[in-house]
C-alpha atoms as a PDB file:
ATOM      1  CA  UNK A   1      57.223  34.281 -47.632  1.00  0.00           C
ATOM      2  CA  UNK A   2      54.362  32.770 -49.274  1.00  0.00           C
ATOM      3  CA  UNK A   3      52.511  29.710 -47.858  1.00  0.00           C
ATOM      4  CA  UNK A   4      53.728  26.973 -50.094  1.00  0.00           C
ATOM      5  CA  UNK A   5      57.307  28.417 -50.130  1.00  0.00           C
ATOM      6  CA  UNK A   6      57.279  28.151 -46.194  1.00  0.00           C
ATOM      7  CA  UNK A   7      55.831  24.378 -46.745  1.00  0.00           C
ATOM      8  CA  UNK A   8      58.790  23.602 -48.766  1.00  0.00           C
ATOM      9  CA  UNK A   9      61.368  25.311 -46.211  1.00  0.00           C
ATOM     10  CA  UNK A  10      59.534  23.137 -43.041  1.00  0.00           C
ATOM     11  CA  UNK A  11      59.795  19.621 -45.378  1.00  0.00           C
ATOM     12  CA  UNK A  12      63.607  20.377 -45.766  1.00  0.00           C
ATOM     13  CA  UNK A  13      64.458  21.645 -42.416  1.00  0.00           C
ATOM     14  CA  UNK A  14      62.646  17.764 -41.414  1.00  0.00           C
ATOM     15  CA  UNK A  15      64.350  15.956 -44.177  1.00  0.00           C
ATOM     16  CA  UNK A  16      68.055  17.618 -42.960  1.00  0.00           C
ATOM     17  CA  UNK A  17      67.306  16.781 -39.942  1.00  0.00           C
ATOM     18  CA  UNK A  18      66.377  13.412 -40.454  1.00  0.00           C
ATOM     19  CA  UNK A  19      69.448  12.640 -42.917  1.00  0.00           C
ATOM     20  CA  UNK A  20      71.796  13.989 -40.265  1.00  0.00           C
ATOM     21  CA  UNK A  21      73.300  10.188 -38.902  1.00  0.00           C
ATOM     22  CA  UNK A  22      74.048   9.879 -42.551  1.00  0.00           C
ATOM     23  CA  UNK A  23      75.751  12.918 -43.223  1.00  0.00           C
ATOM     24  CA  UNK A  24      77.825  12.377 -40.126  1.00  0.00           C
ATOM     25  CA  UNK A  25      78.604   8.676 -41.293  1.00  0.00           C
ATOM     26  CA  UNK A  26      79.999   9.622 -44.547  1.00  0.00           C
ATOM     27  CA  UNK A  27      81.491  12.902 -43.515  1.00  0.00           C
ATOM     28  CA  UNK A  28      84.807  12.678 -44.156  1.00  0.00           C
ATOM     29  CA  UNK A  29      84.323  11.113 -47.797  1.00  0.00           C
ATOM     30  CA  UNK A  30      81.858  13.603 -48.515  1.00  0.00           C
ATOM     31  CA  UNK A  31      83.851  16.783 -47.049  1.00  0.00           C
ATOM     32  CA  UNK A  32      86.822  15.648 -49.644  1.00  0.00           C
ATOM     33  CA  UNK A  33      84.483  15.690 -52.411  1.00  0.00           C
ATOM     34  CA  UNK A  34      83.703  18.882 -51.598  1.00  0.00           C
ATOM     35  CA  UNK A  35      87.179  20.491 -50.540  1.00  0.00           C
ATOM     36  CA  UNK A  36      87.469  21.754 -54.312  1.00  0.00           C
ATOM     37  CA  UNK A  37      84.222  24.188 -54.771  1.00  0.00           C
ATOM     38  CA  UNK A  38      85.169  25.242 -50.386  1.00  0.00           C
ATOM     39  CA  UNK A  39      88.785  25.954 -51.712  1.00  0.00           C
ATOM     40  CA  UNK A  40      87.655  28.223 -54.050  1.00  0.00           C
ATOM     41  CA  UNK A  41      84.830  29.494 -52.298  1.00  0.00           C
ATOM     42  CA  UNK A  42      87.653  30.840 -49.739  1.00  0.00           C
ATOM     43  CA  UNK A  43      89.801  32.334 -52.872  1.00  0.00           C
ATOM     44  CA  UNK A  44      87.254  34.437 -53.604  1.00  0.00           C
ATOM     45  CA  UNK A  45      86.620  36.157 -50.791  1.00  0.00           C
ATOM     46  CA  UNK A  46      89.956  35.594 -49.484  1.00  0.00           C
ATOM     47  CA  UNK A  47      89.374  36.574 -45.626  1.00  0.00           C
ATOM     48  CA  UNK A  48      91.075  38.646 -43.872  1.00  0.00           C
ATOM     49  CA  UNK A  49      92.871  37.441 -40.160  1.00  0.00           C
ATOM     50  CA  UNK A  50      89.455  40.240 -38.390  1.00  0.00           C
ATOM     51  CA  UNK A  51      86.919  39.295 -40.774  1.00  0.00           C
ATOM     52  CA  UNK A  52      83.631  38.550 -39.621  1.00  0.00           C
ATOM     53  CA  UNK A  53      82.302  35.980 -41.791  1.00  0.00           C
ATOM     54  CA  UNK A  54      78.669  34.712 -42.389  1.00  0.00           C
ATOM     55  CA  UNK A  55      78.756  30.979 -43.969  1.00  0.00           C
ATOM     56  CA  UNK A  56      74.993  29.952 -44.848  1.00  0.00           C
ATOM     57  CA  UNK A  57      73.614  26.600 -45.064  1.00  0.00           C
ATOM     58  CA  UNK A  58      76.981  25.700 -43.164  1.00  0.00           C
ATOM     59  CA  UNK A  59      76.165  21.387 -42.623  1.00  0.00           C
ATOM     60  CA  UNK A  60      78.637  19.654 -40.831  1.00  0.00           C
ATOM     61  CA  UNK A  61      81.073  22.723 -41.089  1.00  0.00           C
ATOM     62  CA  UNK A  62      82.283  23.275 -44.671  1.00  0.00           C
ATOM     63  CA  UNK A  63      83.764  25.750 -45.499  1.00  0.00           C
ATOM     64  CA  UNK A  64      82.902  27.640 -42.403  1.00  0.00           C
ATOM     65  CA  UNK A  65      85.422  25.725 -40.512  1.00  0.00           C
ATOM     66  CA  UNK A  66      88.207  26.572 -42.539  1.00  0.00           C
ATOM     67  CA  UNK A  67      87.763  29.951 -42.751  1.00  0.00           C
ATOM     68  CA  UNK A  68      87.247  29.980 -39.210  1.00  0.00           C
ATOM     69  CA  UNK A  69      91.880  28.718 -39.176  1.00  0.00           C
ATOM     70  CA  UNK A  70      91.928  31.947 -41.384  1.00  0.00           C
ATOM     71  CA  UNK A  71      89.902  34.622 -39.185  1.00  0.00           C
ATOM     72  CA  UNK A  72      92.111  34.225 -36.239  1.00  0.00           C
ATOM     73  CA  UNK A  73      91.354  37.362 -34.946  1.00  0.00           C
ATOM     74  CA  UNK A  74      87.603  37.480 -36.340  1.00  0.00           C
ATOM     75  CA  UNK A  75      84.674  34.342 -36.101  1.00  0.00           C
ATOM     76  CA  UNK A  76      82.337  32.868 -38.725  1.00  0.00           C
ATOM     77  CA  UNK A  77      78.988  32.809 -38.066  1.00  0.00           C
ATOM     78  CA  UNK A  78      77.444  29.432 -39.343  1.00  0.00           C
ATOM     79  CA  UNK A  79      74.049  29.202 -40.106  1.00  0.00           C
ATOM     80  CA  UNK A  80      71.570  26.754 -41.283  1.00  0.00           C
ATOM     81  CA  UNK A  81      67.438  25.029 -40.937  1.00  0.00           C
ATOM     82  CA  UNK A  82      68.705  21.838 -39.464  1.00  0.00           C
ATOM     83  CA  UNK A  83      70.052  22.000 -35.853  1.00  0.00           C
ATOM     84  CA  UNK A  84      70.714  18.242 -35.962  1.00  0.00           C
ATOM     85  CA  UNK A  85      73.478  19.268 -39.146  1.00  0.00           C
ATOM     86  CA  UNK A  86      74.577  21.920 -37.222  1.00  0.00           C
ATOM     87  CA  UNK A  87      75.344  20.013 -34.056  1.00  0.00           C
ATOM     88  CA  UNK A  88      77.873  17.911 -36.023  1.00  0.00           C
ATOM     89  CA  UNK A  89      79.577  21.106 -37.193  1.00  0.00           C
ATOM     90  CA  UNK A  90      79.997  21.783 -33.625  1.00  0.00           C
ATOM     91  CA  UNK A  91      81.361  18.430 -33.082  1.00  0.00           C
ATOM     92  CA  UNK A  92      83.643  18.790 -36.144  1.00  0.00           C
ATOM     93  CA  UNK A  93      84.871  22.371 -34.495  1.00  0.00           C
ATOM     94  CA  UNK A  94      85.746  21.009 -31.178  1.00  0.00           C
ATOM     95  CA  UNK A  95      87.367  17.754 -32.835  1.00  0.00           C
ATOM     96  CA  UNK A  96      89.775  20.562 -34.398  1.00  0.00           C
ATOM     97  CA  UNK A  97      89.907  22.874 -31.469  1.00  0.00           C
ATOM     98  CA  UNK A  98      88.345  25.635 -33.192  1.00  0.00           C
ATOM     99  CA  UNK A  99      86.697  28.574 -31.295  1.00  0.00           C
ATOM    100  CA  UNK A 100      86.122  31.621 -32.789  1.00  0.00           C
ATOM    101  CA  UNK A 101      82.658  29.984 -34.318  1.00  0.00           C
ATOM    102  CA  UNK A 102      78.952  30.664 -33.614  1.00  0.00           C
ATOM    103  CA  UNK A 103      76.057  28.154 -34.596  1.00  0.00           C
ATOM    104  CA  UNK A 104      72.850  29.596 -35.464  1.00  0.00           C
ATOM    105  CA  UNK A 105      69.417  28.047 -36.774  1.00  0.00           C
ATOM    106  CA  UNK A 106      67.409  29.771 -38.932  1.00  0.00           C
ATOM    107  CA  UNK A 107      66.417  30.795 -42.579  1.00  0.00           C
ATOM    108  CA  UNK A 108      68.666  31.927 -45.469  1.00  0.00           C
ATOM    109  CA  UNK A 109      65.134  34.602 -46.129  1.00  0.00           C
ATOM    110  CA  UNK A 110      65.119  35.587 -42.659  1.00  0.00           C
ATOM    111  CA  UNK A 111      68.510  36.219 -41.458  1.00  0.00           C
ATOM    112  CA  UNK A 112      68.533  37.484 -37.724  1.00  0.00           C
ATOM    113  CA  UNK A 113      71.602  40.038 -38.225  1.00  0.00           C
ATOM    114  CA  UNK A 114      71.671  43.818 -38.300  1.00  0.00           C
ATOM    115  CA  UNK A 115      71.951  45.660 -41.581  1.00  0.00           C
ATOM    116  CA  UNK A 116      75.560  45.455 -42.809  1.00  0.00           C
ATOM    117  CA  UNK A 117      76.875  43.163 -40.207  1.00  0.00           C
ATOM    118  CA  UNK A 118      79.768  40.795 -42.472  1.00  0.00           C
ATOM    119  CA  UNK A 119      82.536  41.358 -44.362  1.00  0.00           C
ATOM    120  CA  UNK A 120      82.094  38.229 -46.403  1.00  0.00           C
ATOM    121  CA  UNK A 121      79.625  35.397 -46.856  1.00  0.00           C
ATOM    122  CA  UNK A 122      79.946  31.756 -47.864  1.00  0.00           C
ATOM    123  CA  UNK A 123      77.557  29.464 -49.184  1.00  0.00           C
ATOM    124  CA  UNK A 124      78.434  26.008 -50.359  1.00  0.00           C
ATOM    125  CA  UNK A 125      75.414  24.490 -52.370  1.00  0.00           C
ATOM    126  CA  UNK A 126      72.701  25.860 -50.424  1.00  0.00           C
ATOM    127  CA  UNK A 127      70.992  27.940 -53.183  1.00  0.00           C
ATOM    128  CA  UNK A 128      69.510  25.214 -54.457  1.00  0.00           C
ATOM    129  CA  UNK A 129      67.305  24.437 -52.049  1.00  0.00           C
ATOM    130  CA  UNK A 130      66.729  27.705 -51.028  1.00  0.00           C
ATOM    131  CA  UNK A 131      62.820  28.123 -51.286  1.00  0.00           C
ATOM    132  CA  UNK A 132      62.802  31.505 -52.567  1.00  0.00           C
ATOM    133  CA  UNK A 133      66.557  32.223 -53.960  1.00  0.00           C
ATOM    134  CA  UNK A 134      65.981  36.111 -55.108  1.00  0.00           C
ATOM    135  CA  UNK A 135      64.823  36.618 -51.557  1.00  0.00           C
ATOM    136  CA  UNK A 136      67.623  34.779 -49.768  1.00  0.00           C
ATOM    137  CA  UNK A 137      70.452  36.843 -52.044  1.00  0.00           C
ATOM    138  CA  UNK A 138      68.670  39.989 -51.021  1.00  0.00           C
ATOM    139  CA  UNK A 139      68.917  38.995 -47.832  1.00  0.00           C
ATOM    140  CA  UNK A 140      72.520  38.424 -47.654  1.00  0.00           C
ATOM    141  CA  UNK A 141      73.070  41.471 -49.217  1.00  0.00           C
ATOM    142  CA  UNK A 142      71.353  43.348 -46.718  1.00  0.00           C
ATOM    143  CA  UNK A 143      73.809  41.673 -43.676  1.00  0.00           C
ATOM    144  CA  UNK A 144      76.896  42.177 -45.803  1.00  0.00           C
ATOM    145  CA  UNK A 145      78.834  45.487 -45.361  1.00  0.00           C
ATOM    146  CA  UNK A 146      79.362  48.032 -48.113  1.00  0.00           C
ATOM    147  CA  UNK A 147      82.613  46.373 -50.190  1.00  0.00           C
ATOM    148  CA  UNK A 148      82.015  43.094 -48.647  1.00  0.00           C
ATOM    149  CA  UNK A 149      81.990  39.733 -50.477  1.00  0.00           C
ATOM    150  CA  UNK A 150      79.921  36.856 -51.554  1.00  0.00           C
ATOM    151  CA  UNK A 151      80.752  33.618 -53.162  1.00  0.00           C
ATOM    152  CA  UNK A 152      78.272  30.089 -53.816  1.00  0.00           C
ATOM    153  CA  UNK A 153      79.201  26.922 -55.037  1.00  0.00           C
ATOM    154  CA  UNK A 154      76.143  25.359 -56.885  1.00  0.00           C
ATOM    155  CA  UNK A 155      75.722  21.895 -58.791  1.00  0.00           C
ATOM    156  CA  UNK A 156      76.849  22.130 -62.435  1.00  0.00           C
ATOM    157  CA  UNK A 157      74.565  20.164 -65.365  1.00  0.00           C
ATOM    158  CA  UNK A 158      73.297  16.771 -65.199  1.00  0.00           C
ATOM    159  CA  UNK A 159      75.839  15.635 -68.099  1.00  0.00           C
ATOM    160  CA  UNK A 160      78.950  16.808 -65.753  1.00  0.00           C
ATOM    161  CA  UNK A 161      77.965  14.801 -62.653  1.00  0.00           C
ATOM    162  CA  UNK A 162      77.787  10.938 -63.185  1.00  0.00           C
ATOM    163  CA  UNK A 163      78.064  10.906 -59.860  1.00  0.00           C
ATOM    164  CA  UNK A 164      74.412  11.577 -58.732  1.00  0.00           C
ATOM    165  CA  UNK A 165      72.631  10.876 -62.310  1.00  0.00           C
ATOM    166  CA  UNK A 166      74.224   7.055 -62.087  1.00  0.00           C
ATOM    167  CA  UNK A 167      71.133   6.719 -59.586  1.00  0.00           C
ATOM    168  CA  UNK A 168      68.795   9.494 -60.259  1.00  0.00           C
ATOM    169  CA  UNK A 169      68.906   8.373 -63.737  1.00  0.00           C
ATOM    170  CA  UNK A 170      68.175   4.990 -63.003  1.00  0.00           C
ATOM    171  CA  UNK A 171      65.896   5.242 -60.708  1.00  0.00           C
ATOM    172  CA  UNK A 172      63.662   7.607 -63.732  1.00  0.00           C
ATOM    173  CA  UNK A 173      63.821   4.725 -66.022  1.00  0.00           C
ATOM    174  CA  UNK A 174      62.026   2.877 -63.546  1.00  0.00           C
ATOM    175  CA  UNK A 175      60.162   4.493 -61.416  1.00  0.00           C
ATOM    176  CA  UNK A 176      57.201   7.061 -63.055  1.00  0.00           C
ATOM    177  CA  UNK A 177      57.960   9.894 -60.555  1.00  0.00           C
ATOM    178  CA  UNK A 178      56.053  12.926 -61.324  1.00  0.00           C
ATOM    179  CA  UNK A 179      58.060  15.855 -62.390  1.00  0.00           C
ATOM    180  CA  UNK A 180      58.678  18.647 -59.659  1.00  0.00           C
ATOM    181  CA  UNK A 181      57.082  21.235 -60.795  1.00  0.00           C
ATOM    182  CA  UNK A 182      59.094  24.131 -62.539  1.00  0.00           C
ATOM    183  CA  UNK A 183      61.666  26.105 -60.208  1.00  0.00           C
ATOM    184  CA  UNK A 184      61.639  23.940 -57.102  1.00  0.00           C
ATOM    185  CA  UNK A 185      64.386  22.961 -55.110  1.00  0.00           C
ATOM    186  CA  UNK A 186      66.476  20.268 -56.728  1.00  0.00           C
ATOM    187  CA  UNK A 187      70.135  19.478 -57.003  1.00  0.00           C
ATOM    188  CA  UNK A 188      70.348  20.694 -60.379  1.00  0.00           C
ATOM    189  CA  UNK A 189      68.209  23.737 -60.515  1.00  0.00           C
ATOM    190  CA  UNK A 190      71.093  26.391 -60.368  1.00  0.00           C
ATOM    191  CA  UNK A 191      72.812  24.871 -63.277  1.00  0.00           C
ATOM    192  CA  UNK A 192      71.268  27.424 -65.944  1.00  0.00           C
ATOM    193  CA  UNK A 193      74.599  29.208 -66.846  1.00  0.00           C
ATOM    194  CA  UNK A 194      74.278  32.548 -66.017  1.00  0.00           C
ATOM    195  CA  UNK A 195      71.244  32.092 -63.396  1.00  0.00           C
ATOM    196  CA  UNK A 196      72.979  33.008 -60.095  1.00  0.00           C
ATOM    197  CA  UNK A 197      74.978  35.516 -61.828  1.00  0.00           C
ATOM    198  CA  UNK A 198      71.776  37.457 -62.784  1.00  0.00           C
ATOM    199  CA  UNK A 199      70.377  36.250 -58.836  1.00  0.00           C
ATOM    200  CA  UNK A 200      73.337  38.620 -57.317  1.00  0.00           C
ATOM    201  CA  UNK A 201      73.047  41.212 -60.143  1.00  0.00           C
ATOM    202  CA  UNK A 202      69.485  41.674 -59.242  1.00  0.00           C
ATOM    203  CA  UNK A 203      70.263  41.669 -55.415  1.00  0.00           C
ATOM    204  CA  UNK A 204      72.155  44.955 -56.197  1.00  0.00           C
ATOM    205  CA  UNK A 205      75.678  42.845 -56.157  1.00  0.00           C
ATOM    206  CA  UNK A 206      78.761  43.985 -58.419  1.00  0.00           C
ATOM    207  CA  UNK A 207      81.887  42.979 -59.880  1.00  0.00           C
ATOM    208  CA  UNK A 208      80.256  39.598 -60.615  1.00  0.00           C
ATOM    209  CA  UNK A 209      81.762  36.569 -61.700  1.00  0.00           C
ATOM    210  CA  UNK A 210      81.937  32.948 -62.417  1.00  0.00           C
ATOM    211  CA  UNK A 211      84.012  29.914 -62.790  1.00  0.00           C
ATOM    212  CA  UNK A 212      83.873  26.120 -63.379  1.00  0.00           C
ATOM    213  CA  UNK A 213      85.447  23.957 -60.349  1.00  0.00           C
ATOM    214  CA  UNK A 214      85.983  20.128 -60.953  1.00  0.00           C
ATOM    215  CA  UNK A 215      85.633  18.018 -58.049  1.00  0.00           C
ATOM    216  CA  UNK A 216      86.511  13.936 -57.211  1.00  0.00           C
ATOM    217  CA  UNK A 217      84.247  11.532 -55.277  1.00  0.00           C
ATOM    218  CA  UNK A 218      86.524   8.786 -53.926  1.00  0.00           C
ATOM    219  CA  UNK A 219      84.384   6.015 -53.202  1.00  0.00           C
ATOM    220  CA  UNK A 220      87.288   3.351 -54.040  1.00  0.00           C
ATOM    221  CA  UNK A 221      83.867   0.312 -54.415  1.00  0.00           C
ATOM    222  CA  UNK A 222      80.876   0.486 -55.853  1.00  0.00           C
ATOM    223  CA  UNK A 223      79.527  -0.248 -52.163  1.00  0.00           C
ATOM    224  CA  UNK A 224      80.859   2.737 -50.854  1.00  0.00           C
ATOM    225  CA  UNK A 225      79.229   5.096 -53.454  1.00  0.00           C
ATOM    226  CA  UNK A 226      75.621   2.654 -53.192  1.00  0.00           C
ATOM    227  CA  UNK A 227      75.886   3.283 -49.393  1.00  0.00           C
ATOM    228  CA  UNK A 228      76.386   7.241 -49.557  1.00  0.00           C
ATOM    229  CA  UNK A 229      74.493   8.127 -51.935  1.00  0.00           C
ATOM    230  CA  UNK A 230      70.692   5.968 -49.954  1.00  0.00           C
ATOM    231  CA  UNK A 231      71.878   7.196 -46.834  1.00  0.00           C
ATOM    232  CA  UNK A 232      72.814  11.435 -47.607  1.00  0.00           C
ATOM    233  CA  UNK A 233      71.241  11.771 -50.835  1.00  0.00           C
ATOM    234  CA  UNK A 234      67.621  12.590 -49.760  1.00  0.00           C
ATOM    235  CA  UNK A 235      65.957  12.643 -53.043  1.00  0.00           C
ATOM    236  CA  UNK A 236      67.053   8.839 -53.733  1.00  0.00           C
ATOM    237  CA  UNK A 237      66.335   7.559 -50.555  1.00  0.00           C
ATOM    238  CA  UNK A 238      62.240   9.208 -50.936  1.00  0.00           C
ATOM    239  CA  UNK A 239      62.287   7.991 -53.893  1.00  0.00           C
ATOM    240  CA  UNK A 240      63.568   3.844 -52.735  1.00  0.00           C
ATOM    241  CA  UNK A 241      61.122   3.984 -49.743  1.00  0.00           C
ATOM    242  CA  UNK A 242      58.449   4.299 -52.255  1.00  0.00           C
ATOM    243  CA  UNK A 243      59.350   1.428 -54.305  1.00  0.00           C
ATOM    244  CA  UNK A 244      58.638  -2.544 -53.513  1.00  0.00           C
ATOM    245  CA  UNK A 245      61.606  -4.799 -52.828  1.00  0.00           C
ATOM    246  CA  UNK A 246      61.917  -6.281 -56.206  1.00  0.00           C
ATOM    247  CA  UNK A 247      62.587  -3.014 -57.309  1.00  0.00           C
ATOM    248  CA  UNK A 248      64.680  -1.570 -55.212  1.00  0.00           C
ATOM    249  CA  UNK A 249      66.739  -4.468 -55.981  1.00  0.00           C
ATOM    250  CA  UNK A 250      66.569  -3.833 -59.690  1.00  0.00           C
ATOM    251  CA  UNK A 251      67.551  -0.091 -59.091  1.00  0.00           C
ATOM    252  CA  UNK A 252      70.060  -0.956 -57.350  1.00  0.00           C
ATOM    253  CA  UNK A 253      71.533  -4.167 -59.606  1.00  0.00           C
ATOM    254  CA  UNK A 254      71.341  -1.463 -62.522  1.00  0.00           C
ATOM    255  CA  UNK A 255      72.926   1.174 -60.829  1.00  0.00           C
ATOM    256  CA  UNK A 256      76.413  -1.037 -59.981  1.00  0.00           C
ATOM    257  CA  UNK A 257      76.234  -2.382 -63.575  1.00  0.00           C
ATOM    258  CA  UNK A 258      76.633   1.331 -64.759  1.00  0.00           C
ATOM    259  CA  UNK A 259      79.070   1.996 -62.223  1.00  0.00           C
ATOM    260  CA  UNK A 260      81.074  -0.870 -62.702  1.00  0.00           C
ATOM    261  CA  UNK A 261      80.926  -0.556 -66.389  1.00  0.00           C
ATOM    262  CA  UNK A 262      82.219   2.835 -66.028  1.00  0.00           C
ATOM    263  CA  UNK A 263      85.069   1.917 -63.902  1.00  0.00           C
ATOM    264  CA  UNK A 264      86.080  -1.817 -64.565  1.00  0.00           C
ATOM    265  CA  UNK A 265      88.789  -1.731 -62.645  1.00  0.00           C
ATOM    266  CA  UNK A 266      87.025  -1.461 -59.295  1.00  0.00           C
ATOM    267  CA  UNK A 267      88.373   2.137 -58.438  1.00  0.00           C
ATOM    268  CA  UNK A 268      85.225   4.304 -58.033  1.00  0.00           C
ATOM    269  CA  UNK A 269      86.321   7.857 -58.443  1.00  0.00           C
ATOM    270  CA  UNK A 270      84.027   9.441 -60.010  1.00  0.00           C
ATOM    271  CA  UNK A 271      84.287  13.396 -61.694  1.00  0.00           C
ATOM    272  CA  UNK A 272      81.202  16.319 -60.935  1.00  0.00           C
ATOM    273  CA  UNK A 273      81.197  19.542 -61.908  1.00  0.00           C
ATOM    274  CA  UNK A 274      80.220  23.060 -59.770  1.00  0.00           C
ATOM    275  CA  UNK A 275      79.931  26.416 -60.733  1.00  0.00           C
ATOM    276  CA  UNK A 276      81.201  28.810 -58.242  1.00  0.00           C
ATOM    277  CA  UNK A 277      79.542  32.337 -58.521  1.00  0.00           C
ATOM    278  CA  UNK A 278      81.054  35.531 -56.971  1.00  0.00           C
ATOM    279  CA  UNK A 279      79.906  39.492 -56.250  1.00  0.00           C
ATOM    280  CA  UNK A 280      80.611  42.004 -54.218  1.00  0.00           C
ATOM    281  CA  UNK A 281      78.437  44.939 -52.457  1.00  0.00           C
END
């Protein structure tokens, strides 16, 4: 991997690691938002009771643990950079008495599996951030066996989810922060229709395919959603530590205003949109 594309992997691997007490804080509200894309994440491959399974960028757990109640007689290997996520999805496995997992650390580009190893592979909104993505499909591909499965959930456009632009969007019309440049990591750079489609086709995959998957993030207050999104959402909170007080109060007086003008009568729930992309070997 080239030198700036291994600087990028090392700053997220810190920044998971570091956002870990907040992903484990807002877990549960976070895990129902994103039940929908895991539900049909686990459709698509629809394991099999022996499967071996290979869920990448795994978090706290999701979808791993889930198909882990469906492999009975298999495991799911759960991978991702940040041990400090992982350890929570070992937490969350023992909470539900769930054994046939395996928690590994390490990079998506750099898998440490044999040739051909799973039947299927999971990825819930990992390709994103995924320095190099061509690399990391290619390298899926190369642990998945011949006829075996993989399906991602990735963020859909900007217009569809209110639910992160509400702050991101507010904090652009006040803040100058200089554009990423083209192609980096970002929560919306798999939204291209089409993009991870031609990702998998070029990683050799077959039988490709790709559908829309709404999704519902039940804050109830305005609080709630203010407090999850500057304590998981790492973009915003780099971007708050870098502003003075006055603003950060001003972000953050603008953001409820938009939120609460959105949903008047108090009941935050607010609609996003994934795209859920499938192939096969």
């Amino acid at each position: 991997m080239e030198p700036h594309l291994e600087q990028i992997r090392e700053q997220q691997k810190q920044s998971w690691n570091k956002f870990s007490g907040g992903w484990k804080k807002w877990d549960e509200l976070v895990m129902d938002f994103l039940k929908p894309m895991g539900d049909e994440i686990i459709r698509a491959l629809n394991p099999q009771k022996n499967d071996v399974i290979l869920d990448v960028a795994s978090g706290t757990g999701e979808p791993g643990l889930t198909i882990a109640g469906k492999v009975t007689g298999g495991k799911v290997v759960m991978t991702d950079l940040a041990d400090d996520m992982l350890k929570i999805a070992r937490e969350n496995a023992a909470l539900r008495e769930i054994e046939n997992i395996e928690t590994v650390v390490c990079d998506v580009c750099e898998l440490p599996f044999p040739d051909n190893t799973f039947d299927a592979i999971s990825c819930r909104f990992g390709f994103m951030f995924f320095p190099d993505m061509q690399l990391a499909a290619k390298e899926m591909v190369r642990v998945l066996k011949p006829g075996g499965k993989i399906a991602t959930a990735v963020w859909n456009v900007p217009e569809k989810n209110f639910w992160v632009t509400a702050t991101m969007g507010t904090i652009n019309r006040n803040m100058e922060l200089p554009p990423p440049p083209p192609g980096s990591p970002g929560i919306f750079r798999c939204a291209k229709d089409g993009l991870i489609s031609d990702i998998f086709l070029q990683a050799g995959l077959k039988n490709i395919s790709q559908v829309e998957v709404a999704g519902k993030l039940n804050c109830k207050t305005t609080d709630a959603y203010w407090g999850m999104q500057t304590e998981v959402a790492a973009p915003i909170v780099a971007a708050l530590a870098n502003a003075s007080d006055d603003m950060r109060e001003k972000i953050k007086y603008e953001t409820y205003a938009i939120v609460n003008e959105r949903y008047p009568d108090g009941n935050v729930i607010i609609d996003s949109s994934a795209l859920v992309i499938y192939g096969e070997k």
